[in-house]
PDB file of N, CA and C in Angstrom:
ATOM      1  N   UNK A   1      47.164  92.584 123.734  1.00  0.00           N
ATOM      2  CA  UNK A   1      48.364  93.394 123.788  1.00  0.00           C
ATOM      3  C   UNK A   1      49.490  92.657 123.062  1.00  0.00           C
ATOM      4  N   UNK A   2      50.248  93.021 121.938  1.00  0.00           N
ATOM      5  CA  UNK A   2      51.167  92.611 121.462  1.00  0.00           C
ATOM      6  C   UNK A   2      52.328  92.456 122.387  1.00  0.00           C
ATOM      7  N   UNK A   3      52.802  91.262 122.185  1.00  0.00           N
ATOM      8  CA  UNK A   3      54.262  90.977 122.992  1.00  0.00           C
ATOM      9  C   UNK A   3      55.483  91.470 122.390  1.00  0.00           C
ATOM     10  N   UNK A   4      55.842  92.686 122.505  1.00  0.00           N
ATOM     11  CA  UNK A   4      56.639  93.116 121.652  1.00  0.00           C
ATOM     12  C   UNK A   4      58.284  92.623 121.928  1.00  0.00           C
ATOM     13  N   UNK A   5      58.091  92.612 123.847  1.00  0.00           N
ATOM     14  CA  UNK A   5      59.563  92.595 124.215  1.00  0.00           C
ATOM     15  C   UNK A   5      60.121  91.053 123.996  1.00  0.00           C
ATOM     16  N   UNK A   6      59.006  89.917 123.857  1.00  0.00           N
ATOM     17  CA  UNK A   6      59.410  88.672 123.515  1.00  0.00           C
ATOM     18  C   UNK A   6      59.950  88.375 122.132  1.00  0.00           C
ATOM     19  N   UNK A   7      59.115  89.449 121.414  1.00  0.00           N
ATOM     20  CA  UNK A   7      59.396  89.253 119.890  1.00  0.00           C
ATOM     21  C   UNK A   7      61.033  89.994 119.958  1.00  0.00           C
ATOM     22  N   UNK A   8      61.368  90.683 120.539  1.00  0.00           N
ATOM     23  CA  UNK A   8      62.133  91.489 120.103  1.00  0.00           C
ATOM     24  C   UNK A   8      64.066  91.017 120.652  1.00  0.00           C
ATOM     25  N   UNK A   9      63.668  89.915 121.545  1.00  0.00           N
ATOM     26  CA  UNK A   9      64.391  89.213 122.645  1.00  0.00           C
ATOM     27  C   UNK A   9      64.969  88.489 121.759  1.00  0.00           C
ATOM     28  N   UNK A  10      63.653  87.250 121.522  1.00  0.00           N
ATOM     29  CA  UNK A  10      63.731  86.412 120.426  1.00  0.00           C
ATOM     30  C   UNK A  10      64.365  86.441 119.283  1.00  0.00           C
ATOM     31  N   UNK A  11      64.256  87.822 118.257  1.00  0.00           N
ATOM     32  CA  UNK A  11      64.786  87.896 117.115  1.00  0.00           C
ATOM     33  C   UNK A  11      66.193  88.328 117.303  1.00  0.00           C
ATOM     34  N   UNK A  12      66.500  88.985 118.358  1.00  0.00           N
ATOM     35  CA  UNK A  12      67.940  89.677 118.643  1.00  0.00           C
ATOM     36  C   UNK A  12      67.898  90.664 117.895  1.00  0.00           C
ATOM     37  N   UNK A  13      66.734  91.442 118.428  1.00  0.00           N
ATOM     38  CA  UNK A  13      66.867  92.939 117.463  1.00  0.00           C
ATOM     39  C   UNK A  13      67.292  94.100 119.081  1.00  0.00           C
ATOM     40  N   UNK A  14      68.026  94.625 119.163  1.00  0.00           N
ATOM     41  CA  UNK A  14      68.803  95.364 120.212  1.00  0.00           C
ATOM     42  C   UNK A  14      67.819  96.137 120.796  1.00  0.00           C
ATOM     43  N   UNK A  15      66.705  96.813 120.491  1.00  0.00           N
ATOM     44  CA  UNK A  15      65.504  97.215 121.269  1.00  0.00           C
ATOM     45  C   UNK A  15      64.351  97.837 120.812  1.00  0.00           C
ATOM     46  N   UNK A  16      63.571  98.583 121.007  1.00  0.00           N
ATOM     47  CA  UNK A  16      62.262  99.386 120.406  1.00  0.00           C
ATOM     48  C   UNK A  16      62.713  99.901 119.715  1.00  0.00           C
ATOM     49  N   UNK A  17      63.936 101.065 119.733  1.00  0.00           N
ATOM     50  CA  UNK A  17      63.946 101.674 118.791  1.00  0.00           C
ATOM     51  C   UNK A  17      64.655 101.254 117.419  1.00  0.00           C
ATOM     52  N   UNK A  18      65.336 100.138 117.699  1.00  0.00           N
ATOM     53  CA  UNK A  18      65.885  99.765 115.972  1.00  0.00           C
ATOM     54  C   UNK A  18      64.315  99.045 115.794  1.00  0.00           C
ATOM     55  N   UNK A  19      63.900  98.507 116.025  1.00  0.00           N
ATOM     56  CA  UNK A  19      62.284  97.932 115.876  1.00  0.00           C
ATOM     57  C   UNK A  19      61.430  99.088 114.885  1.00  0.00           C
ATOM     58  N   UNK A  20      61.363 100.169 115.574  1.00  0.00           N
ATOM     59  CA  UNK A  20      60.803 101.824 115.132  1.00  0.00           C
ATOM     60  C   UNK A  20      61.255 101.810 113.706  1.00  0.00           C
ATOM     61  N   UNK A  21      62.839 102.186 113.994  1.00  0.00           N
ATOM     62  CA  UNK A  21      63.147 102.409 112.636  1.00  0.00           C
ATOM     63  C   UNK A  21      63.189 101.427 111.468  1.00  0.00           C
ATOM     64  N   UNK A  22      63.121 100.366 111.809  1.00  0.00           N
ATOM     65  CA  UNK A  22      63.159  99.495 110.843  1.00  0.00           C
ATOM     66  C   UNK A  22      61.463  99.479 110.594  1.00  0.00           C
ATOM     67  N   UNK A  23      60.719  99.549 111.148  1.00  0.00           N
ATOM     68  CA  UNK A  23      59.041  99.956 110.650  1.00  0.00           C
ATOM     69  C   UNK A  23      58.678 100.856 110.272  1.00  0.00           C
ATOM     70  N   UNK A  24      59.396 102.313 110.399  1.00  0.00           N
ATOM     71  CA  UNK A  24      59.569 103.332 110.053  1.00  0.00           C
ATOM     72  C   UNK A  24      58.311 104.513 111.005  1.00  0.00           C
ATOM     73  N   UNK A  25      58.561 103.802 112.191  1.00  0.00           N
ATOM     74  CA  UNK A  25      57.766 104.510 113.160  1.00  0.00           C
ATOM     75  C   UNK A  25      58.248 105.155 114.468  1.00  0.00           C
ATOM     76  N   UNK A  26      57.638 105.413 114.993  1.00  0.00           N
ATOM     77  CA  UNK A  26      58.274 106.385 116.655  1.00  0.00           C
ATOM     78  C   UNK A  26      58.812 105.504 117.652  1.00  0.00           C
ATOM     79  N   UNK A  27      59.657 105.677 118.099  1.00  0.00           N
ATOM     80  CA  UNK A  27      59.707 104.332 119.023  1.00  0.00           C
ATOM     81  C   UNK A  27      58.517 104.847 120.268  1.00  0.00           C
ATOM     82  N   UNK A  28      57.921 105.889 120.719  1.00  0.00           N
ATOM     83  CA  UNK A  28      56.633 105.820 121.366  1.00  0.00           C
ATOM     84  C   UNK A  28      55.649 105.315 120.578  1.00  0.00           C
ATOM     85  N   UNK A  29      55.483 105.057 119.794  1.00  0.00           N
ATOM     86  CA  UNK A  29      54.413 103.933 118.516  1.00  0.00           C
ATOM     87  C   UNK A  29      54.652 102.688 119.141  1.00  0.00           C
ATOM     88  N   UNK A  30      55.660 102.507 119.272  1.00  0.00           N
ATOM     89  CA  UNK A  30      56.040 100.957 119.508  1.00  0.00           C
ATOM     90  C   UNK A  30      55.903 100.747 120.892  1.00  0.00           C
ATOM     91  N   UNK A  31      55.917 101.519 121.664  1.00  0.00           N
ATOM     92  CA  UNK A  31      55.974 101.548 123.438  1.00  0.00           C
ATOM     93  C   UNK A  31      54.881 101.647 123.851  1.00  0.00           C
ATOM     94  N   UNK A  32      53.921 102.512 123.007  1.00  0.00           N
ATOM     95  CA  UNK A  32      52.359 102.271 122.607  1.00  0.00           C
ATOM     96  C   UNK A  32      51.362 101.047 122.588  1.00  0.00           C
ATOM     97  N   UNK A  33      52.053 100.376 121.758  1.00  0.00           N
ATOM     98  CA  UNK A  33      51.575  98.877 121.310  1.00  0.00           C
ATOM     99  C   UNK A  33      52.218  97.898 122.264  1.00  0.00           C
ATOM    100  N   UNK A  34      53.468  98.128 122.823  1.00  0.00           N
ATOM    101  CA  UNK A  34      53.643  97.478 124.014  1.00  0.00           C
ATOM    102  C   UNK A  34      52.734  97.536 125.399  1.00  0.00           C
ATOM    103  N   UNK A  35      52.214  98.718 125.154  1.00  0.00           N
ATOM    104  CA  UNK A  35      51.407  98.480 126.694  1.00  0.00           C
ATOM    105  C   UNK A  35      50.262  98.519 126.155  1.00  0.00           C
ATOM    106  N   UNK A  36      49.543  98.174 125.063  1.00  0.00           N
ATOM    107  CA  UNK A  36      48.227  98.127 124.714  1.00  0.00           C
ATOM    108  C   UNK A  36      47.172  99.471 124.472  1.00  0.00           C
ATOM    109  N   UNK A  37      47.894 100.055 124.562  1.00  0.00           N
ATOM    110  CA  UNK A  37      47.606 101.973 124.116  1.00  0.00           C
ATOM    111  C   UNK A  37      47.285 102.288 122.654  1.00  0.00           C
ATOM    112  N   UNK A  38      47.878 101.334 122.355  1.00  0.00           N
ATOM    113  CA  UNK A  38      47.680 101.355 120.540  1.00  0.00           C
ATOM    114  C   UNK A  38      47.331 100.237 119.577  1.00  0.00           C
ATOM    115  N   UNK A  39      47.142 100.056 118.286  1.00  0.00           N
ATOM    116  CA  UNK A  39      47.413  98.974 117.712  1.00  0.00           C
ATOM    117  C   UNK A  39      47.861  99.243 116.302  1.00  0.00           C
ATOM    118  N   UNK A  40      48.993  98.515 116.009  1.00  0.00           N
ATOM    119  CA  UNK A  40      49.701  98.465 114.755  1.00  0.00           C
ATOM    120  C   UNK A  40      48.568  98.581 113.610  1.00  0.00           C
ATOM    121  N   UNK A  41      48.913  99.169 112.206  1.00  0.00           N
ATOM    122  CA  UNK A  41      47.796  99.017 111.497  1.00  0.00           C
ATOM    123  C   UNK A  41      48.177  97.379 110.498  1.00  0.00           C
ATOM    124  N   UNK A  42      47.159  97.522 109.684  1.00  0.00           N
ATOM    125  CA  UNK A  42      47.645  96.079 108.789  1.00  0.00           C
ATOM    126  C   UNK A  42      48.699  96.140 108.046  1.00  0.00           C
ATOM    127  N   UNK A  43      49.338  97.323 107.715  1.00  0.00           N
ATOM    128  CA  UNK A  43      50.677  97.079 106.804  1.00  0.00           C
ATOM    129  C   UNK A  43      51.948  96.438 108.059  1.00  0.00           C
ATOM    130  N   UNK A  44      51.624  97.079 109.001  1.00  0.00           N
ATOM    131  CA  UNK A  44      52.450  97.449 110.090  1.00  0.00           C
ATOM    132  C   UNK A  44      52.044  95.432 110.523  1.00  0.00           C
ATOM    133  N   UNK A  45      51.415  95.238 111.243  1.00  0.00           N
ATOM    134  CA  UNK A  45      51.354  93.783 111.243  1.00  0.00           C
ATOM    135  C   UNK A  45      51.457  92.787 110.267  1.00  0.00           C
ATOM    136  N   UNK A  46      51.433  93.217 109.003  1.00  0.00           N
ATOM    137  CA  UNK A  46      52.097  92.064 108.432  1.00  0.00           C
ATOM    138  C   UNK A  46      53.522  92.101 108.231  1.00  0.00           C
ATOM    139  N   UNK A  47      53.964  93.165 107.960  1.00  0.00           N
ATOM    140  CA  UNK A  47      55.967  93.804 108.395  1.00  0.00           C
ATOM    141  C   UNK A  47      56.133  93.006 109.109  1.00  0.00           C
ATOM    142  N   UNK A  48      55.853  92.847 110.395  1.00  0.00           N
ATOM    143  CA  UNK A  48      56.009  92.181 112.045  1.00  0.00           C
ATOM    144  C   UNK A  48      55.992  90.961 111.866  1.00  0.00           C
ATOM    145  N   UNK A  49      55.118  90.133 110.821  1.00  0.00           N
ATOM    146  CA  UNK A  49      55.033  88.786 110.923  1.00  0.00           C
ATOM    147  C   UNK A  49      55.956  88.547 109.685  1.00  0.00           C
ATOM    148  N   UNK A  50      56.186  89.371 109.039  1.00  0.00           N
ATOM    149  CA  UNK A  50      57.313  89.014 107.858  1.00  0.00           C
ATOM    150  C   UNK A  50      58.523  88.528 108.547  1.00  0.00           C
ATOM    151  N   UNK A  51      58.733  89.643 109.617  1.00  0.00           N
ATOM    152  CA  UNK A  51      59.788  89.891 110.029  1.00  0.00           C
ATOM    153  C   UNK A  51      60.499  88.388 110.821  1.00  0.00           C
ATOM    154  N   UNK A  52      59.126  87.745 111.617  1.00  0.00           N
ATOM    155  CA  UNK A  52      59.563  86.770 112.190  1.00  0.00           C
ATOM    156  C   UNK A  52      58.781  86.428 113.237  1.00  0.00           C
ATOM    157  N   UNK A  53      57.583  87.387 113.411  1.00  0.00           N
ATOM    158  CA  UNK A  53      57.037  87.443 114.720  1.00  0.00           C
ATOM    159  C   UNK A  53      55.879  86.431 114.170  1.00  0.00           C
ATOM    160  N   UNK A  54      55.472  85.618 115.516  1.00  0.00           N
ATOM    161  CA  UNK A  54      54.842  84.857 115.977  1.00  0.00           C
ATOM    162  C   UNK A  54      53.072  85.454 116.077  1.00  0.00           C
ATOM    163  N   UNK A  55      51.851  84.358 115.632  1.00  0.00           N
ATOM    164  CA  UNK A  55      50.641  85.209 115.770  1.00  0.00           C
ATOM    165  C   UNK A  55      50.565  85.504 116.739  1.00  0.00           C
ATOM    166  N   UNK A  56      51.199  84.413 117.996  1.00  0.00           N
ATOM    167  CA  UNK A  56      51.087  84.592 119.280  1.00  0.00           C
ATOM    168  C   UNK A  56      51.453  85.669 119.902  1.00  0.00           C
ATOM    169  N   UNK A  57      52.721  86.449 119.432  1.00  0.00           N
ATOM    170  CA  UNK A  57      53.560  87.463 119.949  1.00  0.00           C
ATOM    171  C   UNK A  57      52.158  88.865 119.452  1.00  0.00           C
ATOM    172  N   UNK A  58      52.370  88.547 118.301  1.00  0.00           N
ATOM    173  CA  UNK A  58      51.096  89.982 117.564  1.00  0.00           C
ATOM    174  C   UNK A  58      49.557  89.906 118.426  1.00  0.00           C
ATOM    175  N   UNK A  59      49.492  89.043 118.961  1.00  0.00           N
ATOM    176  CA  UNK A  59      47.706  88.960 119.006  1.00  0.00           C
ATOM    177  C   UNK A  59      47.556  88.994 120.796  1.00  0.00           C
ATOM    178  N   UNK A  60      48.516  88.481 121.285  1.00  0.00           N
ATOM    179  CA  UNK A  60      48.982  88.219 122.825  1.00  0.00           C
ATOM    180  C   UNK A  60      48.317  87.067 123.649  1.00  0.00           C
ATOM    181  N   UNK A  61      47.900  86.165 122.441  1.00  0.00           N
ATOM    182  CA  UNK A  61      47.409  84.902 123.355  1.00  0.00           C
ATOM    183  C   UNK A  61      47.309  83.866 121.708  1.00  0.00           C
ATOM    184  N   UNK A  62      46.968  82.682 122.532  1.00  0.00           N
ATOM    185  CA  UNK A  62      47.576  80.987 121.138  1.00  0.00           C
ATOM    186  C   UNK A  62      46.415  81.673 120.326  1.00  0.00           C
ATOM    187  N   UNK A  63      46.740  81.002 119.175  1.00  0.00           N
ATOM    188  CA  UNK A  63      46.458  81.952 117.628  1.00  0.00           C
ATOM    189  C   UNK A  63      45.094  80.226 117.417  1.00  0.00           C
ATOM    190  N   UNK A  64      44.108  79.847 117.510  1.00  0.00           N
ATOM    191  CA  UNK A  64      43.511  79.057 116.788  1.00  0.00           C
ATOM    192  C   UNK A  64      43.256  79.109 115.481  1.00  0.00           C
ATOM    193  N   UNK A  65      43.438  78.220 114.800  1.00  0.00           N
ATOM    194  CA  UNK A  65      43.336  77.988 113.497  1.00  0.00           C
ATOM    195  C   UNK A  65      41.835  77.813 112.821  1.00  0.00           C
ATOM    196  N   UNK A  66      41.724  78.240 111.607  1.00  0.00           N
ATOM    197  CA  UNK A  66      40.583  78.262 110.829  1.00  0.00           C
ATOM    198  C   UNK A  66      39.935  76.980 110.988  1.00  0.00           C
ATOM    199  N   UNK A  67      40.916  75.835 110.151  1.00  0.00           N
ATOM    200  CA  UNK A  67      40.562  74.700 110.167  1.00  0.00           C
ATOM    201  C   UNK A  67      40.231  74.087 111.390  1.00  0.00           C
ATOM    202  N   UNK A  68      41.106  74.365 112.474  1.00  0.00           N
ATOM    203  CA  UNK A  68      40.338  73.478 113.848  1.00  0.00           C
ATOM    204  C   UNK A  68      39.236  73.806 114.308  1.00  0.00           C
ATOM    205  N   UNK A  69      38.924  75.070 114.037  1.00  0.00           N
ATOM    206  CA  UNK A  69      37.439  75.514 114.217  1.00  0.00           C
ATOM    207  C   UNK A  69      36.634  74.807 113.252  1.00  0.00           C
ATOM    208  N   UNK A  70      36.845  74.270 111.832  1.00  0.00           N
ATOM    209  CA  UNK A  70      36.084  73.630 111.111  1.00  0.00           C
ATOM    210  C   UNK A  70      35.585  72.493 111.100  1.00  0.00           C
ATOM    211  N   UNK A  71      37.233  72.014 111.310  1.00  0.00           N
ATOM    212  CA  UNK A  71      36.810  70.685 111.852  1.00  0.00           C
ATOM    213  C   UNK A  71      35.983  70.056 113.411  1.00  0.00           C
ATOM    214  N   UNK A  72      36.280  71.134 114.483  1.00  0.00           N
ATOM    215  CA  UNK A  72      35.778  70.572 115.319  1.00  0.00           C
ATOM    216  C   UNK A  72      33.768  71.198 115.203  1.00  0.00           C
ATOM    217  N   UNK A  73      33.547  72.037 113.938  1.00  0.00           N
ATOM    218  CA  UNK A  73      32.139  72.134 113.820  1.00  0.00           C
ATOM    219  C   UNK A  73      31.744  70.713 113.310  1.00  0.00           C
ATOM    220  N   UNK A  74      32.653  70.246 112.554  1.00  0.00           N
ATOM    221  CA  UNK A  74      32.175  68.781 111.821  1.00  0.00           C
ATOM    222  C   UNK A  74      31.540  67.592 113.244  1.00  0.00           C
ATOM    223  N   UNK A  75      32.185  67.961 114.260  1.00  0.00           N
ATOM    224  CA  UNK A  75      31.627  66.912 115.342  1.00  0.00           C
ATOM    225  C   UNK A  75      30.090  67.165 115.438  1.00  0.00           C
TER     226      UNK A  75
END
């Protein structure tokens, strides 16, 4: 479930719906993806991470990295 209301706290964007319009979506789109009803598509998630948002905030849990997975296959 995307963390929308942390992202949105965080950036000091005033609420879902300037969020909406600045993505150019419904603010029920966005209230959607807040409760896990939906999911942003890929244009729409990379907007979000342009914007400022965190993998953590988009994905709703710590983001592991490519490489630490690589490296810890090397063990």
């Amino acid at each position: 479930m995307i963390r929308i209301k942390d992202f949105i706290k965080r950036a000091g964007i005033p609420g879902q719906a300037e969020l909406a319009r600045t993505l150019g979506v419904s603010n029920k789109t966005v209230s959607m993806w807040a409760t896990g009803k939906r999911t942003p598509t890929f244009k729409v998630c990379r907007r979000l991470l342009e914007m400022g948002m965190t993998v953590e905030e988009l994905f709703g849990k710590p983001y592991r990295s490519s490489a630490a997975t690589r490296s810890d296959m090397d063990e």
